[in-house]
Structures are given as C-alpha cells and as structure tokens.
C-alpha atoms as a PDB file:
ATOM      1  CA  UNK A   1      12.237 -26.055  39.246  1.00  0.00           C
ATOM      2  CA  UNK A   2       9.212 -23.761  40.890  1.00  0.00           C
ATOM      3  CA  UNK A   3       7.058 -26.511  39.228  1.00  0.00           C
ATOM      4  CA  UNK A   4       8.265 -29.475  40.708  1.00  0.00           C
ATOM      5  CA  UNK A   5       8.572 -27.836  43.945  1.00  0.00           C
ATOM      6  CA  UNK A   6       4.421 -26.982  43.390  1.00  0.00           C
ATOM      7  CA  UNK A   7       3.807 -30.599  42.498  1.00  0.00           C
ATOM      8  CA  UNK A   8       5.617 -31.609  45.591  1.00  0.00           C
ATOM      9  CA  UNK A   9       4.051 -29.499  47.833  1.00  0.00           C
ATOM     10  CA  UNK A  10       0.733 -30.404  46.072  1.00  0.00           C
ATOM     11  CA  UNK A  11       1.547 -34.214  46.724  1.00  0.00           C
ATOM     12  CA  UNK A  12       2.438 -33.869  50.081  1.00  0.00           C
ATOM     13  CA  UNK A  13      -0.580 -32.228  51.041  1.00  0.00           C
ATOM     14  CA  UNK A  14      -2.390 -34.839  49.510  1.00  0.00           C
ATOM     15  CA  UNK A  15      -0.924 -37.693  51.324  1.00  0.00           C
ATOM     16  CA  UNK A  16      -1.024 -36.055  54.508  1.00  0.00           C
ATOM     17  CA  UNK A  17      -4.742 -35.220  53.638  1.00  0.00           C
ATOM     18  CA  UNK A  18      -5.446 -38.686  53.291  1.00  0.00           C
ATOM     19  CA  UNK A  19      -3.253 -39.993  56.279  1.00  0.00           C
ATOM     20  CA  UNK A  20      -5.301 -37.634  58.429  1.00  0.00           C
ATOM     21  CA  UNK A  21      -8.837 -38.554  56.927  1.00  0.00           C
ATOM     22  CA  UNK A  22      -9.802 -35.552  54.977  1.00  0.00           C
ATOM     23  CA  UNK A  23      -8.725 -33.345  58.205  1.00  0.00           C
ATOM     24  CA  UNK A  24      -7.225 -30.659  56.352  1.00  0.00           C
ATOM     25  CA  UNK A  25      -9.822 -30.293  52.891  1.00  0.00           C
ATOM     26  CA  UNK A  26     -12.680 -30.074  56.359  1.00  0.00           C
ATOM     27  CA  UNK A  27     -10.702 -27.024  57.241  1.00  0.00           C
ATOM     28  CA  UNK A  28     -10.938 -25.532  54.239  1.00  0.00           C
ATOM     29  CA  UNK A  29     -14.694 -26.427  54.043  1.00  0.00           C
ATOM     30  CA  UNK A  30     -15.683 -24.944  56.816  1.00  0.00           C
ATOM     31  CA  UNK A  31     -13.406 -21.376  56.486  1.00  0.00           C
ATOM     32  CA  UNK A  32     -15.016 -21.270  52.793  1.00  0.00           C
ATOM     33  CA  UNK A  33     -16.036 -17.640  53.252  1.00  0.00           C
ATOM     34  CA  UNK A  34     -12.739 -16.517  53.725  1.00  0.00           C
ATOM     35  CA  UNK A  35     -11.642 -18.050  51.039  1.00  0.00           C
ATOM     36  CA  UNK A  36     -14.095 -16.646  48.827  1.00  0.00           C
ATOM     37  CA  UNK A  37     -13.354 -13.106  50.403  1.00  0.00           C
ATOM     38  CA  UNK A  38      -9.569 -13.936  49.922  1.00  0.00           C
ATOM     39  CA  UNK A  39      -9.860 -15.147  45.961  1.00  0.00           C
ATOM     40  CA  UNK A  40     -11.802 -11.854  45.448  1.00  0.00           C
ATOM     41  CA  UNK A  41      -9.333  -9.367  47.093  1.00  0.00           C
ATOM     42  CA  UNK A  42      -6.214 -11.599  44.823  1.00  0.00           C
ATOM     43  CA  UNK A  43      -8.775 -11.011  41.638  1.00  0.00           C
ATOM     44  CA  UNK A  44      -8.989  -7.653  42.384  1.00  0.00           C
ATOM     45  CA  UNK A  45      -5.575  -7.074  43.641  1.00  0.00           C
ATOM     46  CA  UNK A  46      -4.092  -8.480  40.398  1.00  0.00           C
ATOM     47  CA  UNK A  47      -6.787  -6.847  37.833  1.00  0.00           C
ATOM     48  CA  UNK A  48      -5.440  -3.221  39.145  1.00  0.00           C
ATOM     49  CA  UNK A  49      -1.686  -4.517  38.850  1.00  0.00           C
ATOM     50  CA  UNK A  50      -2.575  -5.573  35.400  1.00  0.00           C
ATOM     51  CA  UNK A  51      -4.193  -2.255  34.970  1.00  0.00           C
ATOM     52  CA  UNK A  52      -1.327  -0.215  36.308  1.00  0.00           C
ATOM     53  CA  UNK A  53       1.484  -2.333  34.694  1.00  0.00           C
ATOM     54  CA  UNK A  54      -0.005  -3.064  30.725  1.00  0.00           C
ATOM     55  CA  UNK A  55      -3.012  -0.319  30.340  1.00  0.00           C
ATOM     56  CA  UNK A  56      -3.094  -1.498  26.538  1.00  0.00           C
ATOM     57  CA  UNK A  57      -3.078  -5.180  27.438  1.00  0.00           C
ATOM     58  CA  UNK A  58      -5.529  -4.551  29.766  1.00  0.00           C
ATOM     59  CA  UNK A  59      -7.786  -2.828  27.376  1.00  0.00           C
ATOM     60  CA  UNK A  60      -7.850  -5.229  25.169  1.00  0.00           C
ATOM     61  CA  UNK A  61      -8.380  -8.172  27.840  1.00  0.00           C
ATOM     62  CA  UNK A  62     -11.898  -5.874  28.838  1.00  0.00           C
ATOM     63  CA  UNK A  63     -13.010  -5.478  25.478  1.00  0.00           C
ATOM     64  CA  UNK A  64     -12.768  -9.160  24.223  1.00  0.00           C
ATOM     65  CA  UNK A  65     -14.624  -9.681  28.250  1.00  0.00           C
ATOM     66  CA  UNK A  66     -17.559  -7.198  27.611  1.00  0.00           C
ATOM     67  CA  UNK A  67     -17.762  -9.009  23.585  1.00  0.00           C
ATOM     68  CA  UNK A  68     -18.174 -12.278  25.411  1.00  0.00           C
ATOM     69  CA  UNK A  69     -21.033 -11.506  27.892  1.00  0.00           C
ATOM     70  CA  UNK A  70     -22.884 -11.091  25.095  1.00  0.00           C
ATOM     71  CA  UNK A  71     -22.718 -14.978  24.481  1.00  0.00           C
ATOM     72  CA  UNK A  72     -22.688 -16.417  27.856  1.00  0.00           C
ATOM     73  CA  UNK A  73     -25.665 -18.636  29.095  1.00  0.00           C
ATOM     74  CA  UNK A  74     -26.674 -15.391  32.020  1.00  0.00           C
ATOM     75  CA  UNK A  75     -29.493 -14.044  32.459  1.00  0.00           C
ATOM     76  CA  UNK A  76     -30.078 -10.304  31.131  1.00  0.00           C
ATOM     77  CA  UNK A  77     -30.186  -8.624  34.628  1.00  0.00           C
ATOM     78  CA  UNK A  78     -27.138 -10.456  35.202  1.00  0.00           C
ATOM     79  CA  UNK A  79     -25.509  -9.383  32.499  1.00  0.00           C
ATOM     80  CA  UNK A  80     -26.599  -5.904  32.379  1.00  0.00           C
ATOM     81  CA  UNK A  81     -25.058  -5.682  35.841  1.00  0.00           C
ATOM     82  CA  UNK A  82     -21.622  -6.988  34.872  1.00  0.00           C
ATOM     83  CA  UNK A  83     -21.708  -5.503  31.626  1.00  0.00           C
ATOM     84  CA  UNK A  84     -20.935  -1.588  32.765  1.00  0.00           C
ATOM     85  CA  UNK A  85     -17.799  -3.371  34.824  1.00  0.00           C
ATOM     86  CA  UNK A  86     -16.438  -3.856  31.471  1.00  0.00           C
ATOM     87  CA  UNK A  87     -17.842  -1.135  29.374  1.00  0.00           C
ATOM     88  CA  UNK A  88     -15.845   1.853  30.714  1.00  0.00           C
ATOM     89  CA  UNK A  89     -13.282   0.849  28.320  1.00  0.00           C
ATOM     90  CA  UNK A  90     -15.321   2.279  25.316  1.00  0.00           C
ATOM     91  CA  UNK A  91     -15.307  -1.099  23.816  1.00  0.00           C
ATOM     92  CA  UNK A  92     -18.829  -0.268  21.967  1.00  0.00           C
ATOM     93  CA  UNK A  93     -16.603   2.192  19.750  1.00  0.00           C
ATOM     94  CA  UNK A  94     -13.869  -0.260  18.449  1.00  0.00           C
ATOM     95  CA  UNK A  95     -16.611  -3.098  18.505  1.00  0.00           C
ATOM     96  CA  UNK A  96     -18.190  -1.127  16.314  1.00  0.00           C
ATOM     97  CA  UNK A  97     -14.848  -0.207  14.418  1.00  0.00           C
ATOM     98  CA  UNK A  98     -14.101  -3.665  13.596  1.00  0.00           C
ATOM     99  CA  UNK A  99     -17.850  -4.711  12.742  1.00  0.00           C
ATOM    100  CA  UNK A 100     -17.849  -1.630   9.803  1.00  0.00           C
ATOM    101  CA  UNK A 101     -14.549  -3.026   8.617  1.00  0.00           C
ATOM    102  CA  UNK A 102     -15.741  -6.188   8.465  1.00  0.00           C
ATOM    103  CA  UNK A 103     -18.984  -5.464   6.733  1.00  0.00           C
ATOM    104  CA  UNK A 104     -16.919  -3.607   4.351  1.00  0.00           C
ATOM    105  CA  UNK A 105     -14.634  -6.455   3.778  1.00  0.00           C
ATOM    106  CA  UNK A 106     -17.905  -8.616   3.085  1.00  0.00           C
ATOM    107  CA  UNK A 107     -19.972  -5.664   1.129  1.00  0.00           C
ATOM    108  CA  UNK A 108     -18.362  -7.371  -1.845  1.00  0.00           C
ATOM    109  CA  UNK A 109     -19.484 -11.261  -2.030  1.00  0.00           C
ATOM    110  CA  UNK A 110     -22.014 -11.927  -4.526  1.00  0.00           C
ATOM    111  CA  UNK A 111     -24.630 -13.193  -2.400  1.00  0.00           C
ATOM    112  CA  UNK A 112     -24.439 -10.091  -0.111  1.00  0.00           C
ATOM    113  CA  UNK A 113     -25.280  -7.526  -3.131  1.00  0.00           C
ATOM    114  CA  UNK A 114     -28.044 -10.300  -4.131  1.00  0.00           C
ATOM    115  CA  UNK A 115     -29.261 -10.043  -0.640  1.00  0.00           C
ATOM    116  CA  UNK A 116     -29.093  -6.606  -0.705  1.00  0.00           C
ATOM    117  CA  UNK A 117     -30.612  -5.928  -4.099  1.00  0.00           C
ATOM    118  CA  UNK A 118     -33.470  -8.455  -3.888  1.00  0.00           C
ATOM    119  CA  UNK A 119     -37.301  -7.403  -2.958  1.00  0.00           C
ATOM    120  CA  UNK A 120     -36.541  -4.135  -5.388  1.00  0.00           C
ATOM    121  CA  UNK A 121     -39.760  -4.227  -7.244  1.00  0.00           C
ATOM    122  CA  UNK A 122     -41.621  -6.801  -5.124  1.00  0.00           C
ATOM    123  CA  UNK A 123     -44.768  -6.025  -4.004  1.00  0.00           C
ATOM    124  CA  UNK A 124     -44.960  -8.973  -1.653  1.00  0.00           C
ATOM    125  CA  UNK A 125     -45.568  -8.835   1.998  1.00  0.00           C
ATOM    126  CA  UNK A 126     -43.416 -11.394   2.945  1.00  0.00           C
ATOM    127  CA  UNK A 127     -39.497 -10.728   3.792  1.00  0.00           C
ATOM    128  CA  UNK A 128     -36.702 -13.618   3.564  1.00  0.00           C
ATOM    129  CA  UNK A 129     -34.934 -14.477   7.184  1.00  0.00           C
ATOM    130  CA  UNK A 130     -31.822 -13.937   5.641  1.00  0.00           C
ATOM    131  CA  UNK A 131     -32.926 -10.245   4.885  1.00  0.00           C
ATOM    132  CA  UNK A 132     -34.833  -9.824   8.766  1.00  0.00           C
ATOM    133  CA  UNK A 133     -31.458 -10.629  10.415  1.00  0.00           C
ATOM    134  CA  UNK A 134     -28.980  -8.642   8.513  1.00  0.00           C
ATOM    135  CA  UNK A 135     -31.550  -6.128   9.202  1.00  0.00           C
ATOM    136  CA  UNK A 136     -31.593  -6.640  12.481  1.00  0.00           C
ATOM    137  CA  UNK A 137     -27.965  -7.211  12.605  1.00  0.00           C
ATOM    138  CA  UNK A 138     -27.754  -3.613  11.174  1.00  0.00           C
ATOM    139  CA  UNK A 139     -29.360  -2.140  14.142  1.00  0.00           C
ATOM    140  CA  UNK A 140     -27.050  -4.026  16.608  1.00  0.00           C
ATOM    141  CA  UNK A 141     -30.486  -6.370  17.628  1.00  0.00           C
ATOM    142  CA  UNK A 142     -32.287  -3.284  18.975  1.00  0.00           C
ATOM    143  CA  UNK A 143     -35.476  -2.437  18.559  1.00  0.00           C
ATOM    144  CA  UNK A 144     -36.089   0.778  16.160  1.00  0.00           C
ATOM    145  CA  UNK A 145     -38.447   2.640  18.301  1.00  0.00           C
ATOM    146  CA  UNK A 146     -38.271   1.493  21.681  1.00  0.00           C
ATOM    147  CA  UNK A 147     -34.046   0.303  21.482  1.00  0.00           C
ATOM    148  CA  UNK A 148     -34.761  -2.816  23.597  1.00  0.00           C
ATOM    149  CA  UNK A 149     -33.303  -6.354  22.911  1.00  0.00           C
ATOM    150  CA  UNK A 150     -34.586  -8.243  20.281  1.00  0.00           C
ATOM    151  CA  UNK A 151     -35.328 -11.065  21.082  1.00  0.00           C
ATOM    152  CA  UNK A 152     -36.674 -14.307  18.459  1.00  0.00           C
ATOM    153  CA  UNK A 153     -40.204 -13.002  18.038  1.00  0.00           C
ATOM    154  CA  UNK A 154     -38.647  -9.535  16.452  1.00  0.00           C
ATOM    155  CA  UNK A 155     -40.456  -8.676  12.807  1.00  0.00           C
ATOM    156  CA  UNK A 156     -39.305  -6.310  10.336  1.00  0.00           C
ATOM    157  CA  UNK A 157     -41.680  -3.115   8.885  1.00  0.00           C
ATOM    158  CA  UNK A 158     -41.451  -1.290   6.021  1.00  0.00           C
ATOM    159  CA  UNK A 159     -40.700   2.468   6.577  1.00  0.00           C
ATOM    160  CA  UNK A 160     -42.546   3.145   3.849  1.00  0.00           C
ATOM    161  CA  UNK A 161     -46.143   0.879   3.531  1.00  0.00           C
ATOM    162  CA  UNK A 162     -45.756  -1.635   0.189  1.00  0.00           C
ATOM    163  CA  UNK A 163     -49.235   0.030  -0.510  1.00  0.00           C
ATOM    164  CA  UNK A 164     -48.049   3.513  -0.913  1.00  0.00           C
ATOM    165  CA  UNK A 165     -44.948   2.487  -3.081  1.00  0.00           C
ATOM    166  CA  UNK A 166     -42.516   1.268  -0.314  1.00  0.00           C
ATOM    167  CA  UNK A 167     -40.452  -1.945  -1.831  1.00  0.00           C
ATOM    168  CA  UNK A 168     -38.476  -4.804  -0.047  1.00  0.00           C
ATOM    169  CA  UNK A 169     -35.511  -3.423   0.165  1.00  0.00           C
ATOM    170  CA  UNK A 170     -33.157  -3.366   3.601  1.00  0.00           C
ATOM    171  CA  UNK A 171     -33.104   0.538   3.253  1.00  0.00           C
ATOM    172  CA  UNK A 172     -36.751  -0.010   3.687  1.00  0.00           C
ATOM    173  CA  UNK A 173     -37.146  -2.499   6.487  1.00  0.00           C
ATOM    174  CA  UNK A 174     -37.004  -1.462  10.134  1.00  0.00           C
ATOM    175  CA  UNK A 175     -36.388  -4.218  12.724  1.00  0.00           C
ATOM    176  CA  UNK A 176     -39.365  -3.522  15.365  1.00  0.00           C
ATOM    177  CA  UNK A 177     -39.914  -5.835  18.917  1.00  0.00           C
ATOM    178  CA  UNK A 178     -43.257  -7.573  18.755  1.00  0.00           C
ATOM    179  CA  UNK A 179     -44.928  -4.623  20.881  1.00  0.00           C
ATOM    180  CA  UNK A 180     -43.720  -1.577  18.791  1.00  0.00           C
ATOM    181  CA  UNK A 181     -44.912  -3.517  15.859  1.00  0.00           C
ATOM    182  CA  UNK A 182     -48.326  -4.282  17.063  1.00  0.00           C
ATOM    183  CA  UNK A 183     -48.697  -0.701  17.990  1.00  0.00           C
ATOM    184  CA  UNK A 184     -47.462   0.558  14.625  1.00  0.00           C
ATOM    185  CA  UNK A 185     -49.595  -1.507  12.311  1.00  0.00           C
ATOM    186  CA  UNK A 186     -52.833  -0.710  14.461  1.00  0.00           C
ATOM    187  CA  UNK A 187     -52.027   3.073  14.075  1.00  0.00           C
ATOM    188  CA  UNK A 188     -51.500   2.169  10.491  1.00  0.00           C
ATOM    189  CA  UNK A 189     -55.061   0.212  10.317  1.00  0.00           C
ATOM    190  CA  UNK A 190     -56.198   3.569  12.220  1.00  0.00           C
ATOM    191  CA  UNK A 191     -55.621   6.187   9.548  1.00  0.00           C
END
C-alpha cells in the first residue's frame, strides 16, 4: 500500500509538473543548495541512527566501504581524505585477518608452491611478473623503504645481491618504488 501511494504521489507531481511547464522541477533547480545541505544532514542523520541502532551491522557496512575505495576511479588525495572517515573502524586488522586466511587457504595449490619454490638456484637477474606481484602483494603494494604506493613502475630487489649468493626466491625479493630502487642500486654500484 505505502508503494502505490509513492507512485501516486510521484505521478501526480509529474502531471502537474508538466501541466505547469516545468514550474515546479525550476523550483527545485534553483533551491539546489538546500537540497544538497538537506540530503547531507538525512545521510548523516541516518548513518548515526544506523550506528546507534546495529553497531555490528554498521561495522561491517564501513569495512566493506573503506575495502572499496581502494578500487574506485578517485584520485589519491581524494581518497586519502575519505579513507580515515572509514578507517576508525580498524578495518586494516580484519582486512588483514581475512587476507592471511585466505593465503592460507591458497598456500596449498600446486602452482603457488611452484611459484614459491622457483628461482632457488637461479643465478639470473631477471624475476617472473607473477613472482613481482605476489611480492608486492605481500607487502600490501607498499614500498619497502619509503612505504609509499606502488604504483606500475614498482621493481623488485634482492635483499641479498645474486653476486654475493642471494637466489630468486620471494624470501629474497623486496618490492622497492622506482626512486628507492634507483637509490639502492647506485649505493650498491658505490661500494
């Protein structure tokens, strides 16, 4: 019944809308500060009632929010401001939880031990992709030394130089931004 009666009212408005030439939607153009000062105070309004009535539910609404900045098309000082917002729920820690259980869960597929196993006794300077982003992955796409964003030109280093008996291995392999790199391998060339 509350539906129809929304349709109804929604129809109504409509026609009247149109019987008056758009009178009404020009009213709402032109008061479209208000508005936007009104939606904000119901957002925020209804986030603390959601707060206050379901803390759990609430919790877990924040969590999967701060999870999905991570993948929305914003810029990073955009997202660095909303991102705190969100974060006071301590959603890093069960983030983090559920990203150990399921690299546990996955610890056991061939191809991950392969992965993990491969480069032991190669003296080769290059490192597979595959390898670089698990690495990477590993670190939560942070730099090692600096802990900035990774972004695509990120490289991996060797903690311990292939020339001094370091292998391919991921215990090995640091994921370094461009920068820290460049400065490591010319301290490297230094010595």
């Amino acid at each position: 019944m509350k539906a129809g009666l929304m349709i109804l009212g929604i129809t109504t408005f409509l026609v009247a809308n149109t019987y008056y030439d758009g009178k009404y939607t020009k009213m709402l153009s032109v008061n479209q500060k208000y508005f936007k000062m009104a939606m904000f105070a119901f957002v925020g309004f209804s986030m603390y009632l959601l707060i206050k009535k379901n803390p759990s539910g609430s919790k877990s609404m924040l969590q999967h929010a701060n999870a999905l900045i991570k993948y929305m098309p914003i810029d990073r000082e955009t997202a660095d401001l909303i991102s705190p917002i969100f974060d006071f729920t301590n959603a890093k820690n069960n983030m983090d939880s559920m990203t150990q259980s399921y690299v546990a869960y996955n610890d056991n597929t061939p191809q991950h031990k392969r992965m993990l196993n491969s480069g032991g006794d190669n003296t080769k300077r290059s490192v597979s992709e595959t390898k670089k982003k698990y690495v990477a992955a590993q670190q939560s796409w942070k730099c090692n030394n600096c802990a900035e964003q990774l972004n695509h030109t990120f490289e991996v280093d060797h903690k311990i130089d292939l020339r001094y008996g370091g292998t391919n291995h991921v215990s090995n392999l640091v994921a370094l931004c461009r920068n820290c790199h460049g400065e490591k391998t010319l301290q490297n060339k230094l010595e």
